[in-house]
Protein backbone atom coordinates (compact mmCIF):
# COMPACT_ATOMS: atom_id res chain seq x y z
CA UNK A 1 102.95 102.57 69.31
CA UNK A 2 102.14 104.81 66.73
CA UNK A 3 105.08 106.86 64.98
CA UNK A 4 104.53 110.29 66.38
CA UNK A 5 104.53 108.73 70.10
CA UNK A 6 108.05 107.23 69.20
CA UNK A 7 109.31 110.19 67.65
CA UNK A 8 107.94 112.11 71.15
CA UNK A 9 109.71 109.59 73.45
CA UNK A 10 112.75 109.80 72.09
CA UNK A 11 113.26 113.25 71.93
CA UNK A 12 113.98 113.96 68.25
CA UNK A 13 112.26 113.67 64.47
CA UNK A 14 112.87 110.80 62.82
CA UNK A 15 114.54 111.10 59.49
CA UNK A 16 113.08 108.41 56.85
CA UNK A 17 115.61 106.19 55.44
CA UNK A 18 116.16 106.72 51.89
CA UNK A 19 114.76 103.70 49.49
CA UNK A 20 117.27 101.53 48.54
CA UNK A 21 118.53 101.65 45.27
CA UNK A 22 116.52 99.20 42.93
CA UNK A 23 119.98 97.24 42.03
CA UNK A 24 119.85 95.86 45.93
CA UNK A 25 116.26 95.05 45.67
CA UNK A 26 116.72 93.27 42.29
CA UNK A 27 116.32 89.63 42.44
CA UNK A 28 118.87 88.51 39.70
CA UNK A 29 117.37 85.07 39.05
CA UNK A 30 114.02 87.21 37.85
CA UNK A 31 116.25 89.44 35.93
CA UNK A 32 117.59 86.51 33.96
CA UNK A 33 114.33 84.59 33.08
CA UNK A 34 112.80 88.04 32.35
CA UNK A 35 115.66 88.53 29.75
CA UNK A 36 117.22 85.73 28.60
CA UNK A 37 114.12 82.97 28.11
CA UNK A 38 111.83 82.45 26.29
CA UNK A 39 110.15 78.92 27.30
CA UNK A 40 106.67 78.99 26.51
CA UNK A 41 108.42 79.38 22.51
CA UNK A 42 110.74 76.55 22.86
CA UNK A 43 108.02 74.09 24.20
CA UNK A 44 105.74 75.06 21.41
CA UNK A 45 109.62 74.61 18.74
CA UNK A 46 110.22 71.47 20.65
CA UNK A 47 106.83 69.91 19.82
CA UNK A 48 106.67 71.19 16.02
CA UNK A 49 109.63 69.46 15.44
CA UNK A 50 108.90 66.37 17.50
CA UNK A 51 105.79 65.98 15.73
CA UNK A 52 107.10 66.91 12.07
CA UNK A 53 109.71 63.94 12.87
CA UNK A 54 108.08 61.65 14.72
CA UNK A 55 103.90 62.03 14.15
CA UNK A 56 103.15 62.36 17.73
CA UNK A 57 103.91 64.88 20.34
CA UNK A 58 106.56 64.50 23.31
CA UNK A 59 105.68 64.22 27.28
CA UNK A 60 108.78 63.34 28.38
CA UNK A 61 111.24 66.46 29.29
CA UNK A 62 114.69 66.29 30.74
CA UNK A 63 116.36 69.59 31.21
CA UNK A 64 120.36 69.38 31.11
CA UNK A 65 122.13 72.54 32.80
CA UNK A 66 118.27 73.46 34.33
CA UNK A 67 119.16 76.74 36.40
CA UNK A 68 116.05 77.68 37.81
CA UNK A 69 114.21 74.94 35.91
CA UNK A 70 111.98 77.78 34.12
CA UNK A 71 111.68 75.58 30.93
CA UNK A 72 110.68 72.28 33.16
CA UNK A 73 107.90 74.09 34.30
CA UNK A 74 106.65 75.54 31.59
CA UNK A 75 106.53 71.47 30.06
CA UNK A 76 104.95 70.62 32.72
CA UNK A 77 102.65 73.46 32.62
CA UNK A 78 101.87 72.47 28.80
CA UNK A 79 100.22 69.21 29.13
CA UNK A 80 98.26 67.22 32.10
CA UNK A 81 100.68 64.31 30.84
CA UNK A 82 104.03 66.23 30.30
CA UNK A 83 106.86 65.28 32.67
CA UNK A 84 110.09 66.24 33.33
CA UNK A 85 113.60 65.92 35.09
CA UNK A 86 115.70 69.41 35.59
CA UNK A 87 119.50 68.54 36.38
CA UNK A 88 121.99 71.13 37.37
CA UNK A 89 125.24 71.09 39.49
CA UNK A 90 124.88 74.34 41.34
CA UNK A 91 122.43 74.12 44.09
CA UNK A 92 121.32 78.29 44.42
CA UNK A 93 119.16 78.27 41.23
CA UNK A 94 117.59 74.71 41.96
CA UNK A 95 116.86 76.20 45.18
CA UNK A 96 115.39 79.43 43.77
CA UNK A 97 113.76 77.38 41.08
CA UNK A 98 112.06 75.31 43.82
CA UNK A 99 111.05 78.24 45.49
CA UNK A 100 109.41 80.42 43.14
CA UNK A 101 108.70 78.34 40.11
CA UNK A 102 108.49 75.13 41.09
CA UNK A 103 105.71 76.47 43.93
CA UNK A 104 104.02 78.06 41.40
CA UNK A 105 102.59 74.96 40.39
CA UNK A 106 99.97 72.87 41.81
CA UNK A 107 100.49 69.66 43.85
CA UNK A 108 99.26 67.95 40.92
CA UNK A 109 101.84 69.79 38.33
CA UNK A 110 104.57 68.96 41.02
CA UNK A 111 104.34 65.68 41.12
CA UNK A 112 105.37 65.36 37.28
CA UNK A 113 108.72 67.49 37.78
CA UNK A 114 111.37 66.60 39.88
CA UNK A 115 115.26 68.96 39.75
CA UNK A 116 118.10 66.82 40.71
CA UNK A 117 121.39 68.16 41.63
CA UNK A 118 124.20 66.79 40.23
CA UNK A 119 126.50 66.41 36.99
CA UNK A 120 124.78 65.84 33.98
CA UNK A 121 127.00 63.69 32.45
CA UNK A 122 126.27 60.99 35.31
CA UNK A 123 122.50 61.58 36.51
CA UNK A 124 121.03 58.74 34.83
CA UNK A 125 117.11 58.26 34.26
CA UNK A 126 114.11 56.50 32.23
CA UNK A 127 115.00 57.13 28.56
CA UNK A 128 113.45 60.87 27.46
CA UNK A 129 111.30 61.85 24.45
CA UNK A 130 113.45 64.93 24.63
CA UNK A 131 117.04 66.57 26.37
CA UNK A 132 117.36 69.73 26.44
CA UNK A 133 121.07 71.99 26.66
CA UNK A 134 119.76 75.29 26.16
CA UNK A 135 121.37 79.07 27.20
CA UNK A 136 124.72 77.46 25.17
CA UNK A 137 125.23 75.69 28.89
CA UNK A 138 127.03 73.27 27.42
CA UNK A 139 129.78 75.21 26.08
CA UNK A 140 131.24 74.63 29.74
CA UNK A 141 132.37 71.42 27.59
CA UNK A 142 136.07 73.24 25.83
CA UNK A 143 138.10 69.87 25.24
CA UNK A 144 135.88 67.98 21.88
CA UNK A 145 136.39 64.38 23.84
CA UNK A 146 134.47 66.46 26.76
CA UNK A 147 131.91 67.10 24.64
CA UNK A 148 131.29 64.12 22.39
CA UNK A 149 131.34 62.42 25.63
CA UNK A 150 128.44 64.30 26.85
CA UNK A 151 126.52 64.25 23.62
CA UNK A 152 127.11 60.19 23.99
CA UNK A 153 125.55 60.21 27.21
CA UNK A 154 122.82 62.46 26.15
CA UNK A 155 122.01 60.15 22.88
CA UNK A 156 121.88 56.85 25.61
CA UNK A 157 119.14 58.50 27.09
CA UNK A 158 117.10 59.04 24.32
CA UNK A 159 114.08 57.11 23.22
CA UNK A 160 114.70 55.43 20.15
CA UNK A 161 112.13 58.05 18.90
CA UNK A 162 113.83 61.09 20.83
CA UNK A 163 115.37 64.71 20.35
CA UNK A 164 118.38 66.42 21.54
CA UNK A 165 117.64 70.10 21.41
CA UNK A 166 120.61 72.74 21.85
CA UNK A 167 121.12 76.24 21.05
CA UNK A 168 124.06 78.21 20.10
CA UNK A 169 125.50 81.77 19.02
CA UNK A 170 127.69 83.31 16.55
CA UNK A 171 128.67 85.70 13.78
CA UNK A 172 131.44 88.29 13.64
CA UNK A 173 130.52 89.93 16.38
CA UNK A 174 130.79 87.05 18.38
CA UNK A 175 134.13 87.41 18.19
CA UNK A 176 134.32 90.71 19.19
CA UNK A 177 134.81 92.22 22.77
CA UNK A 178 132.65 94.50 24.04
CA UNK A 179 129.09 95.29 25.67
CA UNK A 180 125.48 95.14 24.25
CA UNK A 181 122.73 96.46 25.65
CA UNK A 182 119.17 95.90 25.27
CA UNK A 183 116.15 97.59 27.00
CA UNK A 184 113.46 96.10 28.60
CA UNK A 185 110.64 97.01 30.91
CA UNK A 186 112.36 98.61 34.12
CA UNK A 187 115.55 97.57 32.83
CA UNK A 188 118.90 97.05 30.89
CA UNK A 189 120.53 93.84 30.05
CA UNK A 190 124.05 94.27 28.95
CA UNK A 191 125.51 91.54 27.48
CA UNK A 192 129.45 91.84 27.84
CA UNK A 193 131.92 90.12 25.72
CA UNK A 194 134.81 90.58 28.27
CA UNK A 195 137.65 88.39 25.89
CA UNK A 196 138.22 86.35 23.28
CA UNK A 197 140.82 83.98 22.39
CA UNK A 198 141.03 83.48 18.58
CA UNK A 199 143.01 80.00 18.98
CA UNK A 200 140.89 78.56 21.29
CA UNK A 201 137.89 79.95 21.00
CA UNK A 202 137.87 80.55 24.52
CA UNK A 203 135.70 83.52 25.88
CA UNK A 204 134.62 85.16 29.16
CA UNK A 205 131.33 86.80 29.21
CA UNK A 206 128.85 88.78 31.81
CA UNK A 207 125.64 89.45 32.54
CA UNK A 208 125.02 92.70 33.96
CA UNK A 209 121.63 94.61 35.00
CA UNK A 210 121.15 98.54 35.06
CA UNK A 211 118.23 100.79 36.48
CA UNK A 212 116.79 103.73 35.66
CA UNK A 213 118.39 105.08 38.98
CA UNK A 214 121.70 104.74 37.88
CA UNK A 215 122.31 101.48 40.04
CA UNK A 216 123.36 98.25 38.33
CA UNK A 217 124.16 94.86 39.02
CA UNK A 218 127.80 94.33 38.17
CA UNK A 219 128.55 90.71 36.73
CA UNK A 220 125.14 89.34 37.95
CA UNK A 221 126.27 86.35 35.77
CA UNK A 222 129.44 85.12 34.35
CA UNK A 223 130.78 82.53 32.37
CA UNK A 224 134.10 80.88 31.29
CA UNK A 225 133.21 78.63 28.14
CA UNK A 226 134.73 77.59 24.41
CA UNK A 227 132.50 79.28 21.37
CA UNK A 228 131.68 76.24 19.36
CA UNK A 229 131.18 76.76 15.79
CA UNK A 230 128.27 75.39 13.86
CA UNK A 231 130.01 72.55 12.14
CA UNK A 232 132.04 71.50 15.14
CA UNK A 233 128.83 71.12 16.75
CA UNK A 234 127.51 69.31 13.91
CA UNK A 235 130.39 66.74 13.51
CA UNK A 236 130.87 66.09 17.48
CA UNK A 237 127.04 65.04 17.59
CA UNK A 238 127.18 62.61 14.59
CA UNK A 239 130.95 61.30 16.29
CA UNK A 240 128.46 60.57 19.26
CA UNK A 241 126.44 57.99 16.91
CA UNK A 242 123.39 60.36 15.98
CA UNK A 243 121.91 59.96 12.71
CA UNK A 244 121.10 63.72 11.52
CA UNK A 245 121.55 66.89 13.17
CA UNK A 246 118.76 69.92 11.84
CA UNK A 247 119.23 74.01 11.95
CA UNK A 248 116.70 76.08 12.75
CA UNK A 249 117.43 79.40 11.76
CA UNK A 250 115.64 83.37 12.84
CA UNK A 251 114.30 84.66 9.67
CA UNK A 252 114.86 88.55 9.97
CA UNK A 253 112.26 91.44 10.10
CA UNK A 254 112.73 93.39 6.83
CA UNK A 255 111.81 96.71 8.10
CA UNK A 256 114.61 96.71 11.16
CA UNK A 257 116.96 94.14 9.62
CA UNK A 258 116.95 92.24 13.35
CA UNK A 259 115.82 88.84 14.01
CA UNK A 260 111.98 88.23 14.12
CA UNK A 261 111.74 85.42 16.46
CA UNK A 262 110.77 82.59 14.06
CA UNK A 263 113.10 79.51 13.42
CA UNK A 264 112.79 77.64 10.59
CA UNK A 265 114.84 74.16 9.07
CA UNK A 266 117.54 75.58 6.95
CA UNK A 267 120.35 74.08 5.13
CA UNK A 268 122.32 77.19 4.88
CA UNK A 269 122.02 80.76 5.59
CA UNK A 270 123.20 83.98 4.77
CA UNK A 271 125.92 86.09 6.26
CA UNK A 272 124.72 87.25 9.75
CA UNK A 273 127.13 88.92 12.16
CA UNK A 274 124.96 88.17 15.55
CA UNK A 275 123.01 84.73 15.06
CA UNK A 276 121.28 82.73 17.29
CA UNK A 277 120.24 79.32 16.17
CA UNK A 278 118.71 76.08 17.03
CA UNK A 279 119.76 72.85 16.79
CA UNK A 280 118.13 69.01 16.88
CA UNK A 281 119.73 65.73 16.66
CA UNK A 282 118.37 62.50 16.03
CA UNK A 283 119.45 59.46 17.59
C-alpha cells in the first residue's frame, strides 16, 4: 500500500516523525574505538620493541581487560600467523566485539582469536609472546598487593622471551577536576575528571559524547579506579619478579606544543602537565 492510499483511508495527513536526535542513534562502543584507540599504532609499538629486545617479531597476543577486543583483531589482522586471546569480565563489549569486529574477519582470521569472559587474574592459557593492559584498565587494581598480584600472574604467563605492555596517564592536570573536550569528525569526546582524592589517589572519571545537534551521551563510560604514579608502577612490576621495566614517552610537536604521537625509550622526561606514556616489562 503505497503512502498516499494510507493517508486516504484513514482520513487524515500523516505528519512525519521527526529524526531522532543523533545521541539515540549513537552506538557508544563505535564512539569509543573511534576516540580512544589507536590499535593499528600499538601493534606496529608492540613489535618495534619486541624485535629491538628480542630479534624476532611476536605472534602470540593476549589482551587483558579486552572490551570490544579492537586491538585482538587488529593482531590478528597483522599477520597470517598472529594469534590472540581477548579476556574481559563484562560480557556487553565481548558481545559487541563479537558482533561487529570479530565478524569483520574472515573464517580464517577467526579461527586465530578467541575472547573469553572471565577475570583476568584467573583465565589461564599457553604462555604469550605478549599481554597487553591497555586504556589504564588495570587501574581497577587500588590496593598495591591487588596489583603486584596481577602483574605476578601476568609475568607467569609470559614466554621466557615475552612483554608486558601497559599504558598510563598523568601530569598536573591529572589531578585536577574538570572536563576536556576534543573534536572529532561528527563529534565531541569530553573527557571528565569528576573527583580526585589526593590521599588515595582515588578518582572517578566519564566518558561523555556530544553532537552537533545539541544531543549528548551523558556518562557513556565511567570509571572508579586509583591513579598510579610512574614509579609505583615501576616498583610493583619489578616486586612481581620482572627484570626491567622501559618508558616510552610522546615527543611533542614544536609548533602546537601538544603531543605528536611518537613514543620513544626515555629515561626521564621533562615537566608535562597531561602525559600519556607507555610502558614494557621484561620477565
Amino acid at each position: 500500500m503505497t503512502a498516499s492510499r494510507r493517508s486516504a483511508q484513514h482520513g487524515r495527513r500523516r505528519t512525519r516523525k521527526p529524526n531522532p536526535r543523533r545521541a539515540a542513534r549513537a552506538d557508544r562502543y563505535a564512539l569509543y574505538q573511534r576516540s580512544v584507540q589507536e590499535p593499528e599504532y600499538d601493534v606496529s609499538l608492540i613489535q618495534r620493541v619486541f624485535r629491538r629486545r628480542h630479534g624476532r617479531s611476536a605472534r602470540l597476543l593476549r589482551e587483558d581487560f579486552c572490551g570490544t577486543a579492537h586491538m585482538a583483531c587488529t593482531w590478528v589482522l597483522a599477520h597470517r600467523e598472529n594469534r590472540a586471546f581477548g579476556i574481559d569480565l563484562d560480557p556487553e563489549p565481548l558481545a559487541w566485539g563479537r558482533q561487529h569486529n570479530v565478524a569483520g574477519l574472515d573464517p580464517e582470521q577467526q579461527s586465530r582469536i578467541k575472547l573469553i569472559q572471565g577475570d583476568v587474574r584467573d583465565i589461564g592459557f599457553e604462555p604469550v609472546d605478549v599481554t597487553l593492559a591497555f586504556n589504564f584498565s588495570y587501574f581497577i587494581f587500588r590496593e598495591r598487593a591487588e596489583l603486584v598480584d596481577y602483574f605476578r600472574r601476568v609475568k607467569g604467563g609470559l614466554r621466557p622471551e615475552g612483554l608486558f605492555f601497559l599504558d598510563a596517564y598523568g601530569g598536573a592536570d591529572a589531578f585536577r577536576t574538570g572536563p576536556e573536550t576534543r573534536k572529532l569528525d561528527g563529534f565531541d569526546y569530553i573527557w571528565d575528571q569528576a573527583r580526585v582524592d589526593p590521599i588515595s589517589h582515588a578518582v572517578r572519571n566519564y566518558i561523555h559524547f556530544r553532537f552537533p545537534d545539541g544531543s549528548r551521551i551523558q556518562r557513556a563510560f565511567e570509571y572508579d579506579w586509583r591513579l598510579w604514579t610512574l614509579p609505583e608502577l615501576r616498583d610493583c612490576l619489578l616486586d612481581a619478579g620482572f627484570r626491567e621495566v622501559e618508558f616510552y614517552w610522546e615527543g611533542t610537536d614544536r609548533k602546537t606544543g601538544d603531543g605528536n604521537g611518537s613514543f620513544t625509550l626515555r629515561r626521564s622526561a621533562a615537566d608535562d602537565p597531561a602525559w600519556v606514556a607507555y610502558l614494557a616489562a621484561v620477565p
